[in-house]
N, C-alpha and C. Protein backbone atom coordinates (compact mmCIF):
# COMPACT_ATOMS: atom_id res chain seq x y z
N UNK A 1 94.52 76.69 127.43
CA UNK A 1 94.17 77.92 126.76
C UNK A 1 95.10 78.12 125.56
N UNK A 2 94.56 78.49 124.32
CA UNK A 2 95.40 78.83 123.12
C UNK A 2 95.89 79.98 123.58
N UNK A 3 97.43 79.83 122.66
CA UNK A 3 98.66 80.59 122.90
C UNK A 3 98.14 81.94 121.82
N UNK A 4 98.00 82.93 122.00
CA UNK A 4 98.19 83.89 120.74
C UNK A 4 99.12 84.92 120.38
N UNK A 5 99.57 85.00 119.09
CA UNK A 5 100.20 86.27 118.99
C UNK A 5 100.38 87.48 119.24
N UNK A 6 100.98 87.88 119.87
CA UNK A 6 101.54 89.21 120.32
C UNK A 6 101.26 90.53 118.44
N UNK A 7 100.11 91.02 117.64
CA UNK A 7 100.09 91.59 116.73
C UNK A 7 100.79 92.77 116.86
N UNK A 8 101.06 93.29 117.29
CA UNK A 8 102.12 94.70 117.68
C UNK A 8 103.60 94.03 117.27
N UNK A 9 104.12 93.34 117.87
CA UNK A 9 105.21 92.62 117.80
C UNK A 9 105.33 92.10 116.32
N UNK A 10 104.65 91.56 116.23
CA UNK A 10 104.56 90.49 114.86
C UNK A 10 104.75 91.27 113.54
N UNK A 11 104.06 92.55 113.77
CA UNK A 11 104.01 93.75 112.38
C UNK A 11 105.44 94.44 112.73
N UNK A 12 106.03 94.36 113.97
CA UNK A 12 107.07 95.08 113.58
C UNK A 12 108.58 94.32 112.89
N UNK A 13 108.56 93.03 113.21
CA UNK A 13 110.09 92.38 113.16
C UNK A 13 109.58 90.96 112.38
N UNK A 14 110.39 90.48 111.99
CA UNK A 14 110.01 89.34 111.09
C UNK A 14 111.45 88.56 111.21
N UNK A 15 110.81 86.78 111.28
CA UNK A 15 112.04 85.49 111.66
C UNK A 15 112.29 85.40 110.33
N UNK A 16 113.53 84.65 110.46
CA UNK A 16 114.15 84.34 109.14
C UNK A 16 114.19 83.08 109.41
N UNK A 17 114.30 82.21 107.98
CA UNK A 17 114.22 80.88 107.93
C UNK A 17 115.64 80.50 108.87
N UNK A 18 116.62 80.77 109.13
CA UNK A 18 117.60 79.94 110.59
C UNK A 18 117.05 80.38 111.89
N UNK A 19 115.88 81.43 111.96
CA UNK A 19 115.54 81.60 113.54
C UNK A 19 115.97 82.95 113.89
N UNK A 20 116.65 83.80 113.23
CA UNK A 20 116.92 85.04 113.48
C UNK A 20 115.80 85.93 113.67
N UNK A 21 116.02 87.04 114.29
CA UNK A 21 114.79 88.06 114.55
C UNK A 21 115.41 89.63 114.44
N UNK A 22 114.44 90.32 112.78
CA UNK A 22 115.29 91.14 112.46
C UNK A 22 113.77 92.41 112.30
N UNK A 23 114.50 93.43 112.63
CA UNK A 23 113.83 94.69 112.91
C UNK A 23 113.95 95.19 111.52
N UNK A 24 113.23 96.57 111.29
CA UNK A 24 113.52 97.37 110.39
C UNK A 24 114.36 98.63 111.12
N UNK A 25 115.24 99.22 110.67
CA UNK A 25 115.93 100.35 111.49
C UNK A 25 115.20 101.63 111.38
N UNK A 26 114.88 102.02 112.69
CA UNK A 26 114.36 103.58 113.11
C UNK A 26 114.78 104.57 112.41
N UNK A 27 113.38 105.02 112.03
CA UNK A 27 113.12 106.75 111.75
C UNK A 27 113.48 106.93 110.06
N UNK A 28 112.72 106.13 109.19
CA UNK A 28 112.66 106.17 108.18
C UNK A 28 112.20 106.48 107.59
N UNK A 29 110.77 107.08 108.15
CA UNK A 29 109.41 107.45 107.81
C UNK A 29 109.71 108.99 106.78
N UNK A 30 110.04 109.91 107.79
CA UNK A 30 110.58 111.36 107.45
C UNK A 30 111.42 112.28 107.68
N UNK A 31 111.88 113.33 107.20
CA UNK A 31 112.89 114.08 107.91
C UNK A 31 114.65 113.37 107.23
N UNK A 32 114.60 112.67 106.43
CA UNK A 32 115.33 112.01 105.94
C UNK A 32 116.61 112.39 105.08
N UNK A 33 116.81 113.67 104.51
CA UNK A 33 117.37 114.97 103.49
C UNK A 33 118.21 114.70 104.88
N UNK A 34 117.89 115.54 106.20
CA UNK A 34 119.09 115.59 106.73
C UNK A 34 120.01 114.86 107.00
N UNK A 35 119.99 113.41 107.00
CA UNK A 35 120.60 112.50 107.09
C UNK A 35 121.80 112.09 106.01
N UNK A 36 122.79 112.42 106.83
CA UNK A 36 124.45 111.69 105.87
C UNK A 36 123.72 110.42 104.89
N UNK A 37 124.52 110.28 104.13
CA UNK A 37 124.83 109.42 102.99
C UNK A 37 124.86 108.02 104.15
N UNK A 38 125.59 107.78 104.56
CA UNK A 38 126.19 106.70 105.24
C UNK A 38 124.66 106.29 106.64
N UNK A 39 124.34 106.86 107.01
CA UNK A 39 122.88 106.89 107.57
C UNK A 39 122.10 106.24 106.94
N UNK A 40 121.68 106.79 105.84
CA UNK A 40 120.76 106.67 104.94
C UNK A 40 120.88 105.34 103.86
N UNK A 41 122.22 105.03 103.92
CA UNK A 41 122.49 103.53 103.85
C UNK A 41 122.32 102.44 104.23
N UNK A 42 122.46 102.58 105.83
CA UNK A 42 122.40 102.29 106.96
C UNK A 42 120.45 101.71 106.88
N UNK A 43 120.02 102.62 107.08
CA UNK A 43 118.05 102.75 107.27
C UNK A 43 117.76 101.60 106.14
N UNK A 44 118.85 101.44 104.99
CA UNK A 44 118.06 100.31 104.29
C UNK A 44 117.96 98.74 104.68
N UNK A 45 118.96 98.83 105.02
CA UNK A 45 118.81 97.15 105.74
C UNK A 45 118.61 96.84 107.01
N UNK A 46 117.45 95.45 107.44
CA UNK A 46 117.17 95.22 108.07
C UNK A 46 118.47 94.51 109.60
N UNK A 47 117.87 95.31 110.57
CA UNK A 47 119.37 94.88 111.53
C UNK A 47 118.82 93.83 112.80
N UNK A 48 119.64 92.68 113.00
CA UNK A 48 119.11 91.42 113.95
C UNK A 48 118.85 92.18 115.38
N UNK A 49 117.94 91.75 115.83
CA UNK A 49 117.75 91.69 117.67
C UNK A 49 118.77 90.75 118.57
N UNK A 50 119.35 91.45 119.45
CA UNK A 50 119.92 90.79 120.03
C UNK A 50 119.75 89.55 121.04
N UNK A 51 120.39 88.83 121.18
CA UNK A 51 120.09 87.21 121.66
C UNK A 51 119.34 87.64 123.16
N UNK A 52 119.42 88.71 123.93
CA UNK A 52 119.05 89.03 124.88
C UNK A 52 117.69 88.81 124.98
N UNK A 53 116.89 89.64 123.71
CA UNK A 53 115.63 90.16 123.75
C UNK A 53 114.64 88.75 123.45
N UNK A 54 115.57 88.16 122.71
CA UNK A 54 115.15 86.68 121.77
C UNK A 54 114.10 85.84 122.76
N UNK A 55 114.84 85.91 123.90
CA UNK A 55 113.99 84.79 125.20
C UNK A 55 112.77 85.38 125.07
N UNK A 56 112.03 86.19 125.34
CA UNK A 56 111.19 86.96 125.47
C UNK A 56 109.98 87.50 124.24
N UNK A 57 111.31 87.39 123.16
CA UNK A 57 110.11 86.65 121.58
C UNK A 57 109.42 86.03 121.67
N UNK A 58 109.97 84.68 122.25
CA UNK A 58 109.69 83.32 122.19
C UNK A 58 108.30 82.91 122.42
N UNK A 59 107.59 83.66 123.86
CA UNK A 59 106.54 83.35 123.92
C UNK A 59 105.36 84.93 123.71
N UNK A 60 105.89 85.49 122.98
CA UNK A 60 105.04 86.90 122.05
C UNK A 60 105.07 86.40 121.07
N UNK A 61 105.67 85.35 120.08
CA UNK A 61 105.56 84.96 118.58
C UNK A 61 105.64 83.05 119.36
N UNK A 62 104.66 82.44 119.42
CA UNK A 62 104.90 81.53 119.63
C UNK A 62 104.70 80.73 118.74
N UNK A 63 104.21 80.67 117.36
CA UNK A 63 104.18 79.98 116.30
C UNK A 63 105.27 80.08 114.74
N UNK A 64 105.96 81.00 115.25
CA UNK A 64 107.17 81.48 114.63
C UNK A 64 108.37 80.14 115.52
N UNK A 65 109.37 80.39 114.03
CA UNK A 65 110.19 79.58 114.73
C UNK A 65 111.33 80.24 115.01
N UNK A 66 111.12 80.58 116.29
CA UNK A 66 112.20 81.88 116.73
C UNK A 66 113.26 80.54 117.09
N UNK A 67 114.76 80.94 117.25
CA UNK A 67 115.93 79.85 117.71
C UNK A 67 116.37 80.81 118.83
């Protein structure tokens, strides 16, 4: 049976060419004014998943080259 992608998963986090698996950081959408300077810094860059969760990528993105 073909393997398929997990699409929920796939739209949210994206591999990087060494195999990393990186999220976008929560709650960016709105409500944003209240948020410190240093927060709002923070929300711009994308932050890695931890090696924990990674096993469990593996076969939700199976044509990705998760490491």
């Amino acid at each position: 049976m073909k393997c398929k992608t997990h699409k929920a998963l796939a739209k949210r986090v994206r591999v990087t060419k060494t195999g990393k698996v990186m999220k976008s950081y929560c709650g960016q959408n709105h409500f944003n004014t209240r948020d410190p300077g240093k927060i709002t810094r923070k929300k711009r860059r994308d932050t890695e998943i931890s090696r924990a969760h990674v096993k469990a990528f593996k076969s939700l993105l199976p044509y990705s080259k998760v490491k």
